[in-house]
C-alpha atoms as a PDB file:
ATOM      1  CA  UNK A   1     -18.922  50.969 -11.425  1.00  0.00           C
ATOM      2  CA  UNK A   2     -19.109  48.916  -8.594  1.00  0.00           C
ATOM      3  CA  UNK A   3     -15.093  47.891  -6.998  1.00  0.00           C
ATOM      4  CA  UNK A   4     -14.940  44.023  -7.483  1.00  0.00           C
ATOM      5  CA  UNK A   5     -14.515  41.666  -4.054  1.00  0.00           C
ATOM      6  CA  UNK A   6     -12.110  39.144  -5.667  1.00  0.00           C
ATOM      7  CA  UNK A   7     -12.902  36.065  -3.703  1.00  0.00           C
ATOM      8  CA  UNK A   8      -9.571  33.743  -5.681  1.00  0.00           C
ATOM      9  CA  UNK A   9      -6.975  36.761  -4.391  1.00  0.00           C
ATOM     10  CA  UNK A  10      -8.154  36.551  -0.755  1.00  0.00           C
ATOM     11  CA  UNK A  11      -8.802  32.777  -0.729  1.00  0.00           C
ATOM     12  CA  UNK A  12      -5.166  32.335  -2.724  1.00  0.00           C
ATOM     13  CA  UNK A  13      -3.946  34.327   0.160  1.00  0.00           C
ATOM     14  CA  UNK A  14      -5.554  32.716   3.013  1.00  0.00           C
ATOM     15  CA  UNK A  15      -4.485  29.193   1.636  1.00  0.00           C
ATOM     16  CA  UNK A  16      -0.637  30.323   1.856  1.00  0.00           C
ATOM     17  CA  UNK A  17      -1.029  31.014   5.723  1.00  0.00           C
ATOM     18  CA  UNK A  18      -2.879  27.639   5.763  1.00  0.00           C
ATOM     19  CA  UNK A  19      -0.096  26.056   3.553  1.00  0.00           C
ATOM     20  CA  UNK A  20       2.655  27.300   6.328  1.00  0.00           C
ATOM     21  CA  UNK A  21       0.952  26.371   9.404  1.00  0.00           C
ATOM     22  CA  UNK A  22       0.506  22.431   7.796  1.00  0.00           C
ATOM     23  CA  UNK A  23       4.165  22.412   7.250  1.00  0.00           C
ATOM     24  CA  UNK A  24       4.705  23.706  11.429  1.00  0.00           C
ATOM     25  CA  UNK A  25       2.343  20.577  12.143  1.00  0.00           C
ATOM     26  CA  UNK A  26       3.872  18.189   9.835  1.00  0.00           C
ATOM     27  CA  UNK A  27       7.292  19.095  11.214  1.00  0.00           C
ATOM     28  CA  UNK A  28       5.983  17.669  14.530  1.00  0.00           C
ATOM     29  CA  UNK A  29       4.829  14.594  12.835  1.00  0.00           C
ATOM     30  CA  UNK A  30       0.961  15.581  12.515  1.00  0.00           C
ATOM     31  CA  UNK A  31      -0.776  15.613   9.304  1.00  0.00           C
ATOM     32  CA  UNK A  32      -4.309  17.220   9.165  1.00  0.00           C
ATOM     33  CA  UNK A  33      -6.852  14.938   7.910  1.00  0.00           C
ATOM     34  CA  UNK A  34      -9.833  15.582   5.924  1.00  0.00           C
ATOM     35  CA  UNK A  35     -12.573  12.936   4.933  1.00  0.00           C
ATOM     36  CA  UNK A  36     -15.209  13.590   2.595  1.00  0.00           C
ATOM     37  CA  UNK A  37     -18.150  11.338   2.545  1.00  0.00           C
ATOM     38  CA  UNK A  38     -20.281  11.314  -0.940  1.00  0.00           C
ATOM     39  CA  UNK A  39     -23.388   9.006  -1.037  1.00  0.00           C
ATOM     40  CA  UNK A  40     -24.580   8.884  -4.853  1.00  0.00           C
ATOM     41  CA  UNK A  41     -24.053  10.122  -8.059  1.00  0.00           C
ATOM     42  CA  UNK A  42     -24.957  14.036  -7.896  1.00  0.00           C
ATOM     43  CA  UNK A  43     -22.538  15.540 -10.500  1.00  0.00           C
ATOM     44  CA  UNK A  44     -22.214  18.597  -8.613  1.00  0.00           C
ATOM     45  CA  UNK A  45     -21.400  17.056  -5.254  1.00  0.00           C
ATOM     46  CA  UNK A  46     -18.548  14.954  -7.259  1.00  0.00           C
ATOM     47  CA  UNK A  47     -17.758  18.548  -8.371  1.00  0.00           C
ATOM     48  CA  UNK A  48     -17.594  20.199  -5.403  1.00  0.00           C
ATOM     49  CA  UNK A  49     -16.019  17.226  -3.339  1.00  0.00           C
ATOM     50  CA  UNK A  50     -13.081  16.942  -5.732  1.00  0.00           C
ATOM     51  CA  UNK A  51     -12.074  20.646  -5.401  1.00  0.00           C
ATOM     52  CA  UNK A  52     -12.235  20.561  -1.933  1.00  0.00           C
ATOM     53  CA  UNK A  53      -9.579  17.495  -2.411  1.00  0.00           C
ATOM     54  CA  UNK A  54      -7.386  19.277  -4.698  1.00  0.00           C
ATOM     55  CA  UNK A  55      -7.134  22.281  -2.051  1.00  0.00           C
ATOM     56  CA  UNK A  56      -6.503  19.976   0.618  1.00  0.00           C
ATOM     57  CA  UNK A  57      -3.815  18.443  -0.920  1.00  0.00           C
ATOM     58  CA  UNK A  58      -1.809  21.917  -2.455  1.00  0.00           C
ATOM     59  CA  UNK A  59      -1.697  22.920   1.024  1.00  0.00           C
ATOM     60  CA  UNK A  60      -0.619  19.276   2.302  1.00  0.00           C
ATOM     61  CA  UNK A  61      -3.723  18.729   3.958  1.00  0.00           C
ATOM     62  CA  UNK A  62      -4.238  14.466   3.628  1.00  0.00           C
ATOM     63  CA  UNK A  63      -7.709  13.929   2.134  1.00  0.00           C
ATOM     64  CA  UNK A  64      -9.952  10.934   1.646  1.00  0.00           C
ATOM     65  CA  UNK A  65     -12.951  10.474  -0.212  1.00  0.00           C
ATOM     66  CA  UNK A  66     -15.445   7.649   0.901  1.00  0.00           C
ATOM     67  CA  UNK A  67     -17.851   7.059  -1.778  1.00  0.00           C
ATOM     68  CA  UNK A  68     -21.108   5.414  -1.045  1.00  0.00           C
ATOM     69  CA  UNK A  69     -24.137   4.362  -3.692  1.00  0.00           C
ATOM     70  CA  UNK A  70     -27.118   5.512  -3.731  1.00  0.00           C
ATOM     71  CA  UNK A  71     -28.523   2.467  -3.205  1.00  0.00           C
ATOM     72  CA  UNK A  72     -26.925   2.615   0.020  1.00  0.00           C
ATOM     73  CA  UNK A  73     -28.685   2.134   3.487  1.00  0.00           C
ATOM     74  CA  UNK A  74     -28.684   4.743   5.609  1.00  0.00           C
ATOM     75  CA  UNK A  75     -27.116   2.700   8.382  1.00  0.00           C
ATOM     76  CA  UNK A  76     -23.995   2.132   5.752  1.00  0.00           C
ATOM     77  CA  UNK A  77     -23.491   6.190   6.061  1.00  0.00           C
ATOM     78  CA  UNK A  78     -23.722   5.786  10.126  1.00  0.00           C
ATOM     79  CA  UNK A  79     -21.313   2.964  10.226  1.00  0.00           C
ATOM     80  CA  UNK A  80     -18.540   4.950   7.875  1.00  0.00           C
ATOM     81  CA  UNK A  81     -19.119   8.042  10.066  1.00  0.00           C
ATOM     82  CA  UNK A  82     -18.386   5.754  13.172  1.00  0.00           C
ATOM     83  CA  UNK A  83     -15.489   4.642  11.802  1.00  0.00           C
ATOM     84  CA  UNK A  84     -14.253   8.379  10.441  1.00  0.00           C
ATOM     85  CA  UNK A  85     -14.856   9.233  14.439  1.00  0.00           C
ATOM     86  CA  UNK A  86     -12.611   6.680  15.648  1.00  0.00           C
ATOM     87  CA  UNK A  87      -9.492   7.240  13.152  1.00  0.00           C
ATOM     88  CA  UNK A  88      -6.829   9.578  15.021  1.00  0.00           C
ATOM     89  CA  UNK A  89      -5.348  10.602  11.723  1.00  0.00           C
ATOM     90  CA  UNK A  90      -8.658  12.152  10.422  1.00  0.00           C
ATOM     91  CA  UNK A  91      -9.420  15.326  11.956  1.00  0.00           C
ATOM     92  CA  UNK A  92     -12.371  16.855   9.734  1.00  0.00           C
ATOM     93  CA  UNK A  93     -15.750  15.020   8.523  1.00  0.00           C
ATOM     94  CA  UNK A  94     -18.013  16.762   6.056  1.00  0.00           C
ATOM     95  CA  UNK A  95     -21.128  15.097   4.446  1.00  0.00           C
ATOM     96  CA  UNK A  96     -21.596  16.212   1.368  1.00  0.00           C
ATOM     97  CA  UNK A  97     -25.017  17.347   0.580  1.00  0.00           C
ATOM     98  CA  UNK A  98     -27.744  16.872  -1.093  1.00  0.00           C
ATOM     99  CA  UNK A  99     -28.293  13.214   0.834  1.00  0.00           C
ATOM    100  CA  UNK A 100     -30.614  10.783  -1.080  1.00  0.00           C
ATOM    101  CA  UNK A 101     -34.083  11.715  -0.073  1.00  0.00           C
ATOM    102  CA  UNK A 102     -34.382   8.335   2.269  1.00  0.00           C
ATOM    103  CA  UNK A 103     -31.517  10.037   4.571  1.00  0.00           C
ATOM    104  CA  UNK A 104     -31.862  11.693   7.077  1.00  0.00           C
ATOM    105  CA  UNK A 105     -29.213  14.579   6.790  1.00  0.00           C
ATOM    106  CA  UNK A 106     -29.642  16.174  10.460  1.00  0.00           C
ATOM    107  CA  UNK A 107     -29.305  12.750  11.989  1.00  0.00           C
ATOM    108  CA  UNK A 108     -26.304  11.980   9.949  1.00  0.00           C
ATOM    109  CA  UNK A 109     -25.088  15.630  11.036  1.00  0.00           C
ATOM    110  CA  UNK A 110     -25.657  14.261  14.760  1.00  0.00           C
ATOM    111  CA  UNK A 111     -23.890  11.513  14.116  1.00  0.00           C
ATOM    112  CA  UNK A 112     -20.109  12.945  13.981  1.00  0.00           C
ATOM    113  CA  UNK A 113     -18.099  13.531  16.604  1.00  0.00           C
ATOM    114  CA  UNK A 114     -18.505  17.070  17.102  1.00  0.00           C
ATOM    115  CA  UNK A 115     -14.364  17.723  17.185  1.00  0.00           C
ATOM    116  CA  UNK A 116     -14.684  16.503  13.599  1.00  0.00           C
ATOM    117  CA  UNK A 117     -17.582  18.416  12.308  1.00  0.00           C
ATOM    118  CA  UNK A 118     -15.458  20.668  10.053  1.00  0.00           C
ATOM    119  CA  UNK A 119     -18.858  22.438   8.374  1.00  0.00           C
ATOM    120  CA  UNK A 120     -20.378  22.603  11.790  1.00  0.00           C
ATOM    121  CA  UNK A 121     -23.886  21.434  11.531  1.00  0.00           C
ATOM    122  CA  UNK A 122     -23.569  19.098  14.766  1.00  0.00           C
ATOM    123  CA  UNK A 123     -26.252  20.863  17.051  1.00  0.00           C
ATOM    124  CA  UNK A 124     -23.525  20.730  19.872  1.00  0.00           C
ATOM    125  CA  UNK A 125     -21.330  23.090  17.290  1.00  0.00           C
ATOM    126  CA  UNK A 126     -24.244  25.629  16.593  1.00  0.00           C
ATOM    127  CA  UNK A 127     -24.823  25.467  19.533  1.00  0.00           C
ATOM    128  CA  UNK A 128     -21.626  27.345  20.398  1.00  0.00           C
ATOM    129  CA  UNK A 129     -22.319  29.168  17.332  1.00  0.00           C
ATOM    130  CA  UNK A 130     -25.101  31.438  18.799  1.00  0.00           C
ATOM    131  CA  UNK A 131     -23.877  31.466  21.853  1.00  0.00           C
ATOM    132  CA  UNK A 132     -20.100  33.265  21.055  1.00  0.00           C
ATOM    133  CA  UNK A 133     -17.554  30.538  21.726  1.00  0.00           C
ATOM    134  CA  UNK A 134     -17.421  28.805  18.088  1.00  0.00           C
ATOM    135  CA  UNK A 135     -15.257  25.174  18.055  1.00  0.00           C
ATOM    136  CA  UNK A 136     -15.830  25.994  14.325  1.00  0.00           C
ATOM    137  CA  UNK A 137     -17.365  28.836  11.965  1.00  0.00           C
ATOM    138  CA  UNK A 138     -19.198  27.578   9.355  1.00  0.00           C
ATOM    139  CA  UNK A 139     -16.999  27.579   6.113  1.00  0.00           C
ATOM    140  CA  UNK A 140     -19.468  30.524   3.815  1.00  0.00           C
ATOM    141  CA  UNK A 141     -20.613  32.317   6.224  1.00  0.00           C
ATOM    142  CA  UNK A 142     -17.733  32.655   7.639  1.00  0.00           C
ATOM    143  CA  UNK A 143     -15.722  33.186   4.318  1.00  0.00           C
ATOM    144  CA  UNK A 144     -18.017  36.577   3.899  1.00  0.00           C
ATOM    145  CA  UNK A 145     -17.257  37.640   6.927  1.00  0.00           C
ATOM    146  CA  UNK A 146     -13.204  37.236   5.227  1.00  0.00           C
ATOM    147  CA  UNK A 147     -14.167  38.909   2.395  1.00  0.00           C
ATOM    148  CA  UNK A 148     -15.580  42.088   3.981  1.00  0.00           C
ATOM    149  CA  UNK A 149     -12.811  42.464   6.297  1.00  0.00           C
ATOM    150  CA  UNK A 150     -10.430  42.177   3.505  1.00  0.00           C
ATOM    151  CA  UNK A 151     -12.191  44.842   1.308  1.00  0.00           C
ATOM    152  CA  UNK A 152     -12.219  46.797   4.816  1.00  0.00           C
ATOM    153  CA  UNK A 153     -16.161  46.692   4.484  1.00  0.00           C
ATOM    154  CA  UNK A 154     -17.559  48.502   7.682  1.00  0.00           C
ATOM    155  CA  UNK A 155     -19.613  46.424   9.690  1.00  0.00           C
ATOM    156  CA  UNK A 156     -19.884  47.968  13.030  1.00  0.00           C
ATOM    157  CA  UNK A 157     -23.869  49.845  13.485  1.00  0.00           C
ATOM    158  CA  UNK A 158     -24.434  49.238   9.771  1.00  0.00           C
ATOM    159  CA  UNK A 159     -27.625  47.964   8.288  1.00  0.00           C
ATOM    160  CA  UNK A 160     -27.093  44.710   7.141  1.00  0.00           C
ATOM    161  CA  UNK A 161     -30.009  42.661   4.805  1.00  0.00           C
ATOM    162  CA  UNK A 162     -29.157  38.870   4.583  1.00  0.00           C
ATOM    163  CA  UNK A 163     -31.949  37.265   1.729  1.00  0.00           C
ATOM    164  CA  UNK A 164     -31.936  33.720   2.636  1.00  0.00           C
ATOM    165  CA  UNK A 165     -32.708  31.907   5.440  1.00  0.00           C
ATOM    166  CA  UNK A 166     -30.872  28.637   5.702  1.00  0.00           C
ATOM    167  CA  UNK A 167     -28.943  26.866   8.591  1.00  0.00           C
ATOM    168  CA  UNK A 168     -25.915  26.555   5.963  1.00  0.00           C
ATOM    169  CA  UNK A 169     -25.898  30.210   5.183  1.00  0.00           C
ATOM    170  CA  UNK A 170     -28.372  32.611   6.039  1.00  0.00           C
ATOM    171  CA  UNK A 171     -28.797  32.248   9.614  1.00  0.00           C
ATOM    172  CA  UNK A 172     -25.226  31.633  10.830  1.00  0.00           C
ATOM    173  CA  UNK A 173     -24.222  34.621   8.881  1.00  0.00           C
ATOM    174  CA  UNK A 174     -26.989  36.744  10.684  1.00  0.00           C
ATOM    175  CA  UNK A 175     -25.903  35.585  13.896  1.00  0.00           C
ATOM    176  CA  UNK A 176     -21.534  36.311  13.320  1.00  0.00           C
ATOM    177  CA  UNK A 177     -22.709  39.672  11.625  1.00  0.00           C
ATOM    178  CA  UNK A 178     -24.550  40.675  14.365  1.00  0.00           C
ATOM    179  CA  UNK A 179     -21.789  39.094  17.434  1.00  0.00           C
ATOM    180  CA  UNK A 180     -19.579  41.047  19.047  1.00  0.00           C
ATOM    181  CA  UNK A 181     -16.244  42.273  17.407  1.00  0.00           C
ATOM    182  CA  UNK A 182     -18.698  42.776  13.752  1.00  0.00           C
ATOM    183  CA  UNK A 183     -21.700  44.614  15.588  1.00  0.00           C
ATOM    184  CA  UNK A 184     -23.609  44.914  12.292  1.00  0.00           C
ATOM    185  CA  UNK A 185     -27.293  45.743  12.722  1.00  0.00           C
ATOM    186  CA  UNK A 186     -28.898  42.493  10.694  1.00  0.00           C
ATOM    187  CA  UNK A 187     -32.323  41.617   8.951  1.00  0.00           C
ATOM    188  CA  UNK A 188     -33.251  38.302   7.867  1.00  0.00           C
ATOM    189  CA  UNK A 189     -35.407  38.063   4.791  1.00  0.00           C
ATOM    190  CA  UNK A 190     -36.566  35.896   2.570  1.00  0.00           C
ATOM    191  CA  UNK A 191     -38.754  35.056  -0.692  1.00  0.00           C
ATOM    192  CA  UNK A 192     -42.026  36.027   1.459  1.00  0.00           C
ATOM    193  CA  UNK A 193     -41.201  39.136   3.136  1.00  0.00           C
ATOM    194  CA  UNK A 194     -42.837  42.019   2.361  1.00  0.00           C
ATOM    195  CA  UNK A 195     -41.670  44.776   0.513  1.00  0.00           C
ATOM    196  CA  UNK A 196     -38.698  42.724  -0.427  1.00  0.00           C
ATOM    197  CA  UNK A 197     -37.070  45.620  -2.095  1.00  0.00           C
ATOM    198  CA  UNK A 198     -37.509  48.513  -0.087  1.00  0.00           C
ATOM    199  CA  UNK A 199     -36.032  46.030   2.739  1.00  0.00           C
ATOM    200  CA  UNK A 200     -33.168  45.497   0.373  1.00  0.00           C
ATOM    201  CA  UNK A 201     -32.537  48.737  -0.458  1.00  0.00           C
ATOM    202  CA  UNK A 202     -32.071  49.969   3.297  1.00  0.00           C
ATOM    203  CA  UNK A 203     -29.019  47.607   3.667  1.00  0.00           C
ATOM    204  CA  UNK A 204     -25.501  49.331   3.196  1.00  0.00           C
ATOM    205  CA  UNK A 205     -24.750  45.491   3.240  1.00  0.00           C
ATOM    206  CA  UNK A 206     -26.764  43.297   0.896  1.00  0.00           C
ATOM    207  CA  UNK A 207     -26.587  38.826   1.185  1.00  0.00           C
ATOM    208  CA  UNK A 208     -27.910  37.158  -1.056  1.00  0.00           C
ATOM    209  CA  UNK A 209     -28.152  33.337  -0.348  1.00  0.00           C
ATOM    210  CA  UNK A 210     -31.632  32.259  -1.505  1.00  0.00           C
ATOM    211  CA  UNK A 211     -30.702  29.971  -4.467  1.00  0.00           C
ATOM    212  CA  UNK A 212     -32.984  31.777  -7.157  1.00  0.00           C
ATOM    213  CA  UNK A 213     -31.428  32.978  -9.911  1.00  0.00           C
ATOM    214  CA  UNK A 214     -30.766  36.971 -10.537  1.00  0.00           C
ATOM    215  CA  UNK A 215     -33.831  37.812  -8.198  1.00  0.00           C
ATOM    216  CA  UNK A 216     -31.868  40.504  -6.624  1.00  0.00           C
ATOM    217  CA  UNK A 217     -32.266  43.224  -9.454  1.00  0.00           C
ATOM    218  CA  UNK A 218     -30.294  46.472  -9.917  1.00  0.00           C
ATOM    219  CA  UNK A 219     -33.570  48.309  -8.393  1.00  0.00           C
ATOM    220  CA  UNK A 220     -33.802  46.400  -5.205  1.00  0.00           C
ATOM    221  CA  UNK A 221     -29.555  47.716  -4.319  1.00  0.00           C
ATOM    222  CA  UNK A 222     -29.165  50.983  -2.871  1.00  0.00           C
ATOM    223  CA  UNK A 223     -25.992  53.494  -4.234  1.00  0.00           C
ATOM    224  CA  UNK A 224     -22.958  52.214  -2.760  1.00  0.00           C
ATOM    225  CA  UNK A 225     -23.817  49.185  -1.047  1.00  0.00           C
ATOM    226  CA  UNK A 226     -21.829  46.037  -0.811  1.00  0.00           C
ATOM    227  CA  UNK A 227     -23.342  43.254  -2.388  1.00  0.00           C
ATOM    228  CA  UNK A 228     -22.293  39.612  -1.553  1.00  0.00           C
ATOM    229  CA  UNK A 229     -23.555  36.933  -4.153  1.00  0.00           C
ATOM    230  CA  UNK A 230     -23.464  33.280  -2.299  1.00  0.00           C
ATOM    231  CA  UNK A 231     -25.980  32.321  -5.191  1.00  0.00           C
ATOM    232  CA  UNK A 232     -24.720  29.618  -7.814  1.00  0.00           C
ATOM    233  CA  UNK A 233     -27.265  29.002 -10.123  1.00  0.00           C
ATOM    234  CA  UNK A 234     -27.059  26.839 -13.631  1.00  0.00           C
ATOM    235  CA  UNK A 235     -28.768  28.750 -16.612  1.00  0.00           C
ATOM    236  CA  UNK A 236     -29.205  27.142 -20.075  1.00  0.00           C
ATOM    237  CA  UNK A 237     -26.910  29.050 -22.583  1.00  0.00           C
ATOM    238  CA  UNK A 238     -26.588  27.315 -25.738  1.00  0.00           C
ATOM    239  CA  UNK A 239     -23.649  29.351 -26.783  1.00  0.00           C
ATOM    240  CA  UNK A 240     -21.884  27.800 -24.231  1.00  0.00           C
ATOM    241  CA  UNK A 241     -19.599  24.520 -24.546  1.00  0.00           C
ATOM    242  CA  UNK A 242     -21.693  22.295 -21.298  1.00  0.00           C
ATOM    243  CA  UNK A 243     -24.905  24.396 -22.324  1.00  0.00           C
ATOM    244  CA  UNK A 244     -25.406  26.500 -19.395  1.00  0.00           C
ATOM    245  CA  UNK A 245     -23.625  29.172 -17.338  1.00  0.00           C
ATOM    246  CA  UNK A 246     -23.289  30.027 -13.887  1.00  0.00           C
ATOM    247  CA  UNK A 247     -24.887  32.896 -12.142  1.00  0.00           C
ATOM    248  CA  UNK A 248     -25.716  34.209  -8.933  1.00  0.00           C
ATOM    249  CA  UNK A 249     -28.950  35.357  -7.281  1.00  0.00           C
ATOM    250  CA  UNK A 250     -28.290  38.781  -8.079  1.00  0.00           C
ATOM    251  CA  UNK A 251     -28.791  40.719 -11.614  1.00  0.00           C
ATOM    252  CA  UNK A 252     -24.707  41.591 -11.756  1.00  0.00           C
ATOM    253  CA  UNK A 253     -24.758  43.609 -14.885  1.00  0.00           C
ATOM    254  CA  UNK A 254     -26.964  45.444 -13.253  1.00  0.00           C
ATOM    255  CA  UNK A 255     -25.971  46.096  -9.781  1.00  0.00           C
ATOM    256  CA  UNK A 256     -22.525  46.694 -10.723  1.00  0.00           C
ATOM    257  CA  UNK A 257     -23.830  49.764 -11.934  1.00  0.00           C
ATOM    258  CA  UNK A 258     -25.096  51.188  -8.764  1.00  0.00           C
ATOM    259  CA  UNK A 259     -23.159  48.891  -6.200  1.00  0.00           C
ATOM    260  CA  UNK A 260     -19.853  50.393  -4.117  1.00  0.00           C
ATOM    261  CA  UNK A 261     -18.244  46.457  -4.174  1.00  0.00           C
ATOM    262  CA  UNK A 262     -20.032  43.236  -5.419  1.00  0.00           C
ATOM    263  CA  UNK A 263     -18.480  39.695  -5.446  1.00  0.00           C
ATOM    264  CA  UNK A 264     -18.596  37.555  -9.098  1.00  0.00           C
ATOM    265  CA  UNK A 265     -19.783  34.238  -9.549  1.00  0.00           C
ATOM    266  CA  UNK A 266     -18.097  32.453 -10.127  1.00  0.00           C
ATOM    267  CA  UNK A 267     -14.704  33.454  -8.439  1.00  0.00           C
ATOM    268  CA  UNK A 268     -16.053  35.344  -5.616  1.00  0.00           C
ATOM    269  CA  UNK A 269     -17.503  33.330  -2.219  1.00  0.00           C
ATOM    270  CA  UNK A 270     -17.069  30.117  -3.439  1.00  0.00           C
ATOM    271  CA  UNK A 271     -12.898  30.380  -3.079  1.00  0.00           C
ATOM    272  CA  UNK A 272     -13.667  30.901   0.244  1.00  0.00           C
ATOM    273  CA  UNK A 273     -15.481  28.547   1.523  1.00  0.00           C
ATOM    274  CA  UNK A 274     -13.366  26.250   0.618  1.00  0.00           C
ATOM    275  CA  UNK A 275     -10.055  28.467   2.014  1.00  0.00           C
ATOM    276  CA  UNK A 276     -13.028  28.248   5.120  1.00  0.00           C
ATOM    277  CA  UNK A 277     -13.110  24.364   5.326  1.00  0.00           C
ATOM    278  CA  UNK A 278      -9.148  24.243   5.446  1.00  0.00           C
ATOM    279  CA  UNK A 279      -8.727  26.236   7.920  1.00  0.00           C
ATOM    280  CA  UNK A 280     -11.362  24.683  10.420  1.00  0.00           C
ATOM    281  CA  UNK A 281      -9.442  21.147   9.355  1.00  0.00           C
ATOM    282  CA  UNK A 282      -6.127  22.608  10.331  1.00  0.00           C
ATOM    283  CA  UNK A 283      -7.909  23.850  13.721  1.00  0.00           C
ATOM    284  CA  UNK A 284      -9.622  20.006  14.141  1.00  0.00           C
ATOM    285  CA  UNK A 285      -5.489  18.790  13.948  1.00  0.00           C
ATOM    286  CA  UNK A 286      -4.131  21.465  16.134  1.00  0.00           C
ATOM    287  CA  UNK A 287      -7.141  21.132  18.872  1.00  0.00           C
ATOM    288  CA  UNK A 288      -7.042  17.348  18.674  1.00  0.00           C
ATOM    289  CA  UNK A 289      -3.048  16.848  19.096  1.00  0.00           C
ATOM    290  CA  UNK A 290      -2.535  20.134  21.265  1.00  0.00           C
ATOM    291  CA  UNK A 291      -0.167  21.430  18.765  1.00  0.00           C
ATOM    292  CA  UNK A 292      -0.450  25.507  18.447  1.00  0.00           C
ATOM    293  CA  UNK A 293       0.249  27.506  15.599  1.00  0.00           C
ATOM    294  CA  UNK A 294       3.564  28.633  15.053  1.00  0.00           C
ATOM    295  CA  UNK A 295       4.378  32.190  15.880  1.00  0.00           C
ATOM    296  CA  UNK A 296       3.748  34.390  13.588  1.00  0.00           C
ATOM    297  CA  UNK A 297       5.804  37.408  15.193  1.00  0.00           C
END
């Protein structure tokens, strides 16, 4: 049976470092500041936005969340984010997404200062991305990379098989995974590559991050192979008390059979990418009032 990556223990642990470098800053009078801006009424973006609140404030982290309805013109979303750039005592903007279909989400991306963009999808930030010199990682990608250097994953020459080929997830991760300092050896896929499985099955590293539920099957995971879920996907379940479940985009009672470490869902990436998100906020505050981290020696 496959070992179990236990995204809450490393997140839980990552938020306490967080948690102690907030109090450093707010001894020097500077409080890290996180706005959230939420246009509509998308149950899961109320979902998601109010956890990322409730971890901002248990590690003292001031947040705001500017609601907007969906009625609202897209100008109305460019004015707030003007005014979010301008306020000294917020130091991370994230636009929630899914926008309403009349937005434009890359131009409201382009729209915030880039020294705010705490998710980093301002070109100027993925820019830096690619080239080595991050301002900011984005928050999932860059909590897998957490996860397999807490599980002491190896990454250096291995074969690495991403499934998913988003700017949010799939691509950023390709690019950190195959940077400098990880020196993993990385394929993109995704639904229309060929031989999906046999490409799966050569990874000693398996991503899935294509937003279809269990398509990764037992079959398509090689003996041993770490398999990271960023899939959350809503099933109907009728024995259950809201009617559905969460899953991932991989078959987990299945792969746990033949996996070496897999990551649940729920409980596995999604801890940290929020733990992510705190930690690029609390960079946005130090950056932006020249205040370092306390020593840690």
């Amino acid at each position: 049976m496959a070992t179990l990556i236990d995204g809450k223990l490393v997140a839980a642990r990552m938020r306490e470092r967080i948690r102690a470098e907030v109090e450093f800053l707010r001894a020097q009078a500077v409080t890290p500041g996180l706005a959230a801006i939420l246009v509509g009424e998308n149950p899961a973006s109320h979902t998601y936005v109010n956890a990322k609140s409730r971890a901002c404030l248990e590690v003292g982290i001031h947040s705001e969340i500017h609601k907007l309805p969906p009625t609202a013109a897209f100008t109305d979303l460019l004015a707030l984010i003007e005014q979010l750039n301008r306020r000294p005592d917020i130091h991370g903007i994230l636009v929630q997404s899914p926008l309403p279909s009349a937005m434009d989400e890359f131009a409201a991306h382009r729209a915030l200062s880039p020294l705010k963009d705490v998710d980093c999808f301002h070109p100027e930030n993925v820019g830096l991305l690619t080239l080595g010199a991050p301002r900011f990682v984005p928050c999932t990608p860059a909590g897998v990379i957490e996860l397999l250097r807490a599980y002491d994953i190896p990454l250096v020459g291995a074969p690495a098989v991403i499934v998913g080929r988003s700017n949010i997830v799939g691509r950023p991760l390709a690019t950190l995974l195959s940077q400098k300092g990880a020196d993993a050896t990385v394929t993109l896929c995704h639904s229309r590559t060929r031989e999906l499985g046999a490409m799966c099955r050569s990874a000693e590293i398996l991503i899935a991050a294509i937003g279809q539920a269990e398509m990764i099957t037992g079959e398509m995971v090689a003996n041993g192979a770490t398999v990271i879920d960023v899939g959350v996907n809503r099933v109907p379940d009728p024995a259950s008390r809201t009617g559905y479940r969460l899953v991932g985009d991989t078959c987990f009672s299945e792969i746990e059979k033949v996996a070496g470490h897999i990551t649940p869902v729920p409980g596995g990436v999604g801890p940290m990418t929020i733990a992510m998100l705190l930690r690029n906020t609390l960079s946005a505050a130090q950056s932006a009032t020249g205040r370092s981290a306390q020593s840690t020696s």
